[in-house]
C-alpha atoms as a PDB file:
ATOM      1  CA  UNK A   1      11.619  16.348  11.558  1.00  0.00           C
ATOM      2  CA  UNK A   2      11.838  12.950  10.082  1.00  0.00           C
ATOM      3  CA  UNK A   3      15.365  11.622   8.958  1.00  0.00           C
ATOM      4  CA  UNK A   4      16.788   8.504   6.887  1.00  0.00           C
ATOM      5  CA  UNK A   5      18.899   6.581   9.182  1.00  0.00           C
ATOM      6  CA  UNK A   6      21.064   3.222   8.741  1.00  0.00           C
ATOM      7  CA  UNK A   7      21.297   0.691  11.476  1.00  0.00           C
ATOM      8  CA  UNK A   8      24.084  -2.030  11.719  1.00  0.00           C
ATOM      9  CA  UNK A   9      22.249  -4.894  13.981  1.00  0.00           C
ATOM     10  CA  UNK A  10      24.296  -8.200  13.908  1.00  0.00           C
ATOM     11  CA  UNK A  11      22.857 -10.369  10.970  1.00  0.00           C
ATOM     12  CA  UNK A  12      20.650  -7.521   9.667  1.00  0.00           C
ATOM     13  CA  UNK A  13      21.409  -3.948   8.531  1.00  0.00           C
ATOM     14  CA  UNK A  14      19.482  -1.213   6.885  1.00  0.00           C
ATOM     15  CA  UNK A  15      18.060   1.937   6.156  1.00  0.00           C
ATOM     16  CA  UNK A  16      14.451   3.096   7.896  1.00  0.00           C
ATOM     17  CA  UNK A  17      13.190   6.117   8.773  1.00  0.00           C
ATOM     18  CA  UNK A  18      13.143   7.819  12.133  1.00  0.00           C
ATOM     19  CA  UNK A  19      12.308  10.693  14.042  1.00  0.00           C
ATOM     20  CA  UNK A  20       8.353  12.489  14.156  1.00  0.00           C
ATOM     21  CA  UNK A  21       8.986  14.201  18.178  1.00  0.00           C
ATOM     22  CA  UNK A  22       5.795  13.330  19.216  1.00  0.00           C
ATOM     23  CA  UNK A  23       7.230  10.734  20.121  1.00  0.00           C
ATOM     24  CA  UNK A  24      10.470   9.578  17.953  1.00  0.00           C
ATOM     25  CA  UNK A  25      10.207   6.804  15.871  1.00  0.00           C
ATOM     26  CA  UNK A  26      10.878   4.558  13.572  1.00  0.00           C
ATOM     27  CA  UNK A  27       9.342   3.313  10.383  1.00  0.00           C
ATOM     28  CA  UNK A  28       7.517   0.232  10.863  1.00  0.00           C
ATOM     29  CA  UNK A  29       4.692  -1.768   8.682  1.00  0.00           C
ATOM     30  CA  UNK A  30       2.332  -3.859  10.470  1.00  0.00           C
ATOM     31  CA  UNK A  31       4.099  -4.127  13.638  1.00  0.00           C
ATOM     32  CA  UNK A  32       7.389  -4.936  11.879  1.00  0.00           C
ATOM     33  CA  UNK A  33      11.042  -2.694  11.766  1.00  0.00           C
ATOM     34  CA  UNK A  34      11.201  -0.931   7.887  1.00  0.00           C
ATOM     35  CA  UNK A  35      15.347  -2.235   7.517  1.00  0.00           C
ATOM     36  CA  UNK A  36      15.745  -1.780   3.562  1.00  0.00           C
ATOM     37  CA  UNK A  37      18.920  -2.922   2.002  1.00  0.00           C
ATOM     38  CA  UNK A  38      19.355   0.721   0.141  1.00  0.00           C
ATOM     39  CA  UNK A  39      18.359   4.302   0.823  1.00  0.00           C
ATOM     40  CA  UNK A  40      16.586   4.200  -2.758  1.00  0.00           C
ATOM     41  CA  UNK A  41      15.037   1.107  -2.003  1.00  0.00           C
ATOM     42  CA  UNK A  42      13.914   2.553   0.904  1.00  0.00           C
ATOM     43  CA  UNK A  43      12.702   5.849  -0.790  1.00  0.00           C
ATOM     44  CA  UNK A  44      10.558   3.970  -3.782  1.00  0.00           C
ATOM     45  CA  UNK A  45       8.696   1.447  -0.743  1.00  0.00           C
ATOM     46  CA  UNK A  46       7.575   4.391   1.439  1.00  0.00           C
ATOM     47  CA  UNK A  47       4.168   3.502   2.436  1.00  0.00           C
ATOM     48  CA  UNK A  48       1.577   6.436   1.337  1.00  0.00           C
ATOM     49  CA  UNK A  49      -1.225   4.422   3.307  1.00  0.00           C
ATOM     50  CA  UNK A  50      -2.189   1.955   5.124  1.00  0.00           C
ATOM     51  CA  UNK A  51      -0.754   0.188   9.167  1.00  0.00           C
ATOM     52  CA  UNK A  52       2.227   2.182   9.631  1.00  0.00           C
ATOM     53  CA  UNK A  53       4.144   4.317  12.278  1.00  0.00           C
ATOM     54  CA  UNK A  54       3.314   7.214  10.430  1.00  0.00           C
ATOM     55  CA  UNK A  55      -0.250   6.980   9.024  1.00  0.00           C
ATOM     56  CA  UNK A  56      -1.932  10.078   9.352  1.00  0.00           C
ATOM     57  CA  UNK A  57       1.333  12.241   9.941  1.00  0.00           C
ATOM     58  CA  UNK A  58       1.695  15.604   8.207  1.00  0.00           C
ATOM     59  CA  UNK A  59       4.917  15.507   8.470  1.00  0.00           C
ATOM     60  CA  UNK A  60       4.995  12.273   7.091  1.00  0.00           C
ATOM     61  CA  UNK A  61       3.291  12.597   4.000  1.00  0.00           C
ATOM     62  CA  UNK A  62       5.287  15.998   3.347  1.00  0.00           C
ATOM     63  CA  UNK A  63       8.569  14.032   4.183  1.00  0.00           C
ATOM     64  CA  UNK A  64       7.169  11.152   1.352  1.00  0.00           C
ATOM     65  CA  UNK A  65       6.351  13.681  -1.208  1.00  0.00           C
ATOM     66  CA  UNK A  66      10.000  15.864  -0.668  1.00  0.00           C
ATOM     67  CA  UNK A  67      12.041  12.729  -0.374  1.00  0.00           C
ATOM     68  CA  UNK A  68      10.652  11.146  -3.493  1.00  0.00           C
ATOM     69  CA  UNK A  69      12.216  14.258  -5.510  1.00  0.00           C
ATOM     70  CA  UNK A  70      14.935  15.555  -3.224  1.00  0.00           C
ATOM     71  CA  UNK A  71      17.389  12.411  -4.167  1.00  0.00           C
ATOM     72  CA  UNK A  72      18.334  11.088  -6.951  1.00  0.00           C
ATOM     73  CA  UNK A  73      19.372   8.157  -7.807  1.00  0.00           C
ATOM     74  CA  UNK A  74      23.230   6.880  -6.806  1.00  0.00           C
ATOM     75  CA  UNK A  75      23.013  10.022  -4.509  1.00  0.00           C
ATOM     76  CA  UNK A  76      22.701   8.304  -0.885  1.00  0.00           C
ATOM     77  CA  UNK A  77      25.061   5.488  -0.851  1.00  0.00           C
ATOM     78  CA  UNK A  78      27.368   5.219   1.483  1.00  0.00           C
ATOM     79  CA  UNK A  79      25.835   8.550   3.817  1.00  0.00           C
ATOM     80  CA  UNK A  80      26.326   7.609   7.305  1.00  0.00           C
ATOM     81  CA  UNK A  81      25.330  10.702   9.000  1.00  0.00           C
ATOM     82  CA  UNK A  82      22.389   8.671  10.412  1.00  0.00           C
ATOM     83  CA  UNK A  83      23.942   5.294  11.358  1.00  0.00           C
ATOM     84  CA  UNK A  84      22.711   3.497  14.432  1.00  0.00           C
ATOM     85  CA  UNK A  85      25.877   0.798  14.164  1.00  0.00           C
ATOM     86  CA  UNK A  86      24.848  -1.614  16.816  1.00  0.00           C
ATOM     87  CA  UNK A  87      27.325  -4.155  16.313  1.00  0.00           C
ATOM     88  CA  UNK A  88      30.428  -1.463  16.459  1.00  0.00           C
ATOM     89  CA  UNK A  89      28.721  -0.599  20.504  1.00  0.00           C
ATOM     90  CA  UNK A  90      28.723  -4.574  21.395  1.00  0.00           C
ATOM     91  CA  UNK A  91      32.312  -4.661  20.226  1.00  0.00           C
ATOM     92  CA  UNK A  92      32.903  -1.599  21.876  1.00  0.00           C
ATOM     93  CA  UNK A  93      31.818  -3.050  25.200  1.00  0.00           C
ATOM     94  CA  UNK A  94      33.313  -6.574  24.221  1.00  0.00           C
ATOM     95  CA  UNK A  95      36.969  -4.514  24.069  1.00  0.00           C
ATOM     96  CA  UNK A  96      36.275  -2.045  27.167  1.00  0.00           C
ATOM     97  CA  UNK A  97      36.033   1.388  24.902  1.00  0.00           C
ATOM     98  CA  UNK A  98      32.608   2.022  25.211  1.00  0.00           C
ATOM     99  CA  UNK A  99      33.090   4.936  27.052  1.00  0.00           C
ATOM    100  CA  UNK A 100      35.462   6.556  25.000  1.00  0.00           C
ATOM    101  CA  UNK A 101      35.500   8.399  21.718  1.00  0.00           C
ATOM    102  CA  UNK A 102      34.388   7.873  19.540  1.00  0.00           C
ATOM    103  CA  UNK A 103      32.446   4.618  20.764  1.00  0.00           C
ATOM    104  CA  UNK A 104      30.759   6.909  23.982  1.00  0.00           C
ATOM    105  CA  UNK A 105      28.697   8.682  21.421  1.00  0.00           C
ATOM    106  CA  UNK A 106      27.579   5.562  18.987  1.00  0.00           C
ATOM    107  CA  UNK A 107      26.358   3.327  22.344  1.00  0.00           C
ATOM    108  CA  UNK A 108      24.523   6.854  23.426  1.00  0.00           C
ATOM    109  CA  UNK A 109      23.160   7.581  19.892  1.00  0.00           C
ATOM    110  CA  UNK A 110      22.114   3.552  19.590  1.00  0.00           C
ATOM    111  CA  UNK A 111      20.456   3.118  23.283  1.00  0.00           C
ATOM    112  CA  UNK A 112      18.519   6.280  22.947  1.00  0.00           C
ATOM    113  CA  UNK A 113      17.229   5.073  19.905  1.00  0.00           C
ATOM    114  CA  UNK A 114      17.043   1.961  21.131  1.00  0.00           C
ATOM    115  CA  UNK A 115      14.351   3.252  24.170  1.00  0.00           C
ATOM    116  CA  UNK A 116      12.368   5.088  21.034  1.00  0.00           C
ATOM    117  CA  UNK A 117      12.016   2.170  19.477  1.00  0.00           C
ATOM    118  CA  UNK A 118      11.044  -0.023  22.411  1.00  0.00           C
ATOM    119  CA  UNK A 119       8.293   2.432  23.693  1.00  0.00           C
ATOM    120  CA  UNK A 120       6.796   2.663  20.107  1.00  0.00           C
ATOM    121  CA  UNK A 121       6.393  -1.349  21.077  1.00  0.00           C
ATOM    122  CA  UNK A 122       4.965  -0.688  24.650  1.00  0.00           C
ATOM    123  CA  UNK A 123       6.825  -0.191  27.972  1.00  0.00           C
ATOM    124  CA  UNK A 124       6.344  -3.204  28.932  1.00  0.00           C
ATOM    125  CA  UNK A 125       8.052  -4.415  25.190  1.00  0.00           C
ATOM    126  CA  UNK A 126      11.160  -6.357  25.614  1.00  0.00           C
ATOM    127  CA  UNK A 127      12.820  -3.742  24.114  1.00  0.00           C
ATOM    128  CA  UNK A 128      12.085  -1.036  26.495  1.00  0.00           C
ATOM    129  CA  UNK A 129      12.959  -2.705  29.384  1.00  0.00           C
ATOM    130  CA  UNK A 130      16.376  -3.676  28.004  1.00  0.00           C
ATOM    131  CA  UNK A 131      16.794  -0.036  27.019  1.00  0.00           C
ATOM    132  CA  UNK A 132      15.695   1.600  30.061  1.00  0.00           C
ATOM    133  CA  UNK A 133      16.621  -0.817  33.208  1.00  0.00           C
ATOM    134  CA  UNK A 134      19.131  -2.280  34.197  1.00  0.00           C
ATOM    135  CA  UNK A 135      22.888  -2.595  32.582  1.00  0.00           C
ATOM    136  CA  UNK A 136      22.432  -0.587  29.546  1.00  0.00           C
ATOM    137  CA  UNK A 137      20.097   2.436  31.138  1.00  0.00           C
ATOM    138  CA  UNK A 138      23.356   2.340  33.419  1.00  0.00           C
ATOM    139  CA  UNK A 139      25.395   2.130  30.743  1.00  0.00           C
ATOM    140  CA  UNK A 140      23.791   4.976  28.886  1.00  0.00           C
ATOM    141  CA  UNK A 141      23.895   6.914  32.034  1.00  0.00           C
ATOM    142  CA  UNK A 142      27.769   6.319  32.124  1.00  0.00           C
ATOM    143  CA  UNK A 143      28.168   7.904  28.229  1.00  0.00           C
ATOM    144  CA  UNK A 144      26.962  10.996  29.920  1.00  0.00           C
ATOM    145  CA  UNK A 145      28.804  10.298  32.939  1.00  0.00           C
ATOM    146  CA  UNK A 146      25.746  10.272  35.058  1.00  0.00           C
ATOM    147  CA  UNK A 147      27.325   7.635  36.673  1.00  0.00           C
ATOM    148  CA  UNK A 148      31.190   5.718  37.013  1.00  0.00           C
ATOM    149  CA  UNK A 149      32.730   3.032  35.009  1.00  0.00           C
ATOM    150  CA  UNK A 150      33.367   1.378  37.806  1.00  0.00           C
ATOM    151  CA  UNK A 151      29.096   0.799  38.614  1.00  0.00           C
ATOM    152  CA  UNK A 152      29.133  -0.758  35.250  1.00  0.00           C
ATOM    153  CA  UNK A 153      29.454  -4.540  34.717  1.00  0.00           C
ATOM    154  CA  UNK A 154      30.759  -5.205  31.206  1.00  0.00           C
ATOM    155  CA  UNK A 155      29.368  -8.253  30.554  1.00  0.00           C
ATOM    156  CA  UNK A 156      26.125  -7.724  32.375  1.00  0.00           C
ATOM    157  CA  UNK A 157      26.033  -4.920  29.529  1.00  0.00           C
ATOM    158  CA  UNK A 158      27.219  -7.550  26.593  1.00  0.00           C
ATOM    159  CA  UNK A 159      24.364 -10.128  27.219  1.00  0.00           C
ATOM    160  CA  UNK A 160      21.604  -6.807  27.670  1.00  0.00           C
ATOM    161  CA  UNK A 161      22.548  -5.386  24.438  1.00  0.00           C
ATOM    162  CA  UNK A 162      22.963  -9.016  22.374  1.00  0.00           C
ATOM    163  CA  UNK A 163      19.646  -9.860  23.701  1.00  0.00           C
ATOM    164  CA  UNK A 164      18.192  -6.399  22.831  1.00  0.00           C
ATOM    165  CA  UNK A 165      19.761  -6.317  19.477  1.00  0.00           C
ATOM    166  CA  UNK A 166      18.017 -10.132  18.630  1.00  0.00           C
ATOM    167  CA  UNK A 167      14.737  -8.458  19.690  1.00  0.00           C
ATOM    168  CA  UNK A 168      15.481  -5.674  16.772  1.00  0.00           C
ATOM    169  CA  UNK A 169      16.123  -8.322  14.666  1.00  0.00           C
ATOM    170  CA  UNK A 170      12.905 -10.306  14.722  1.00  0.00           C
ATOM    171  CA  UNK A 171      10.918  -6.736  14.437  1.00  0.00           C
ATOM    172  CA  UNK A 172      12.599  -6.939  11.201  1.00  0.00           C
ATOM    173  CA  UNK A 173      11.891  -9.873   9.634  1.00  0.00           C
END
């Protein structure tokens, strides 16, 4: 299943597509994070061909074709079903409420798609080793209470996640 999803970064936001299974991921065009400033924008710049994430998907190109006449225009503003909000989960950890609702289930939501995105890049990406070592794969692992706050070092977790979000941030531009 493929969805439309927002993400909140800290200088950038926007709306990309995500999901596939085989693995999960996210729209990207020559090596670079889709982040459009509207879901219609978005929908009219789908790429039917050509270096993408999804080039040579089924799924894909069935997604493209439904999309295109499923909404209409003025429809999707302001849906945040899908919303990766990066920059609410730093504040979250900034304040101490990460692990509490409803900021537990944003950071869990944002990590886990963080580690998609970052292994579409390569485990050895910058991005997947943010994601999946160290603070934040212990501070996922505390949203699910894997682990206790008290293993967790709050700003250890700050400077992962601002230095993971700036590597989001130049996939996008």
């Amino acid at each position: 299943m493929l969805w439309i999803v927002g993400m909140n970064l800290d200088v950038l936001s926007g709306w990309t597509v995500w999901g596939g299974n085989d693995p999960d991921r996210f729209l990207t065009v020559e090596d670079r994070l889709v982040l459009a400033p509207g879901v219609e924008t978005l929908i009219s710049n789908l790429p039917g061909s050509g270096r993408h994430s999804f080039h040579g998907d089924a799924r894909y190109l069935k997604f493209r074709e439904e999309v295109n006449s499923a909404y209409s225009p003025g429809a999707t503003d302001g849906d945040e079903s899908g919303l990766y909000d990066f920059s609410a989960t730093l504040e979250a950890i900034r304040e101490r409420e990460v692990l509490h609702a409803p900021h537990s289930g944003m950071a869990a939501d944002c990590l886990g798609a963080a580690l998609d995105l970052g292994l579409q890049f390569g485990a050895d990406s910058a991005g997947y080793q943010l994601a999946r070592h160290g603070p934040l794969d212990r501070l996922y692992r505390a949203t699910w209470k894997e682990i206790d706050e008290s293993e967790l070092d709050y700003l250890e977790c700050e400077a992962a996640l601002v230095r993971l979000i700036g590597w989001m941030e130049r996939l996008a531009r």
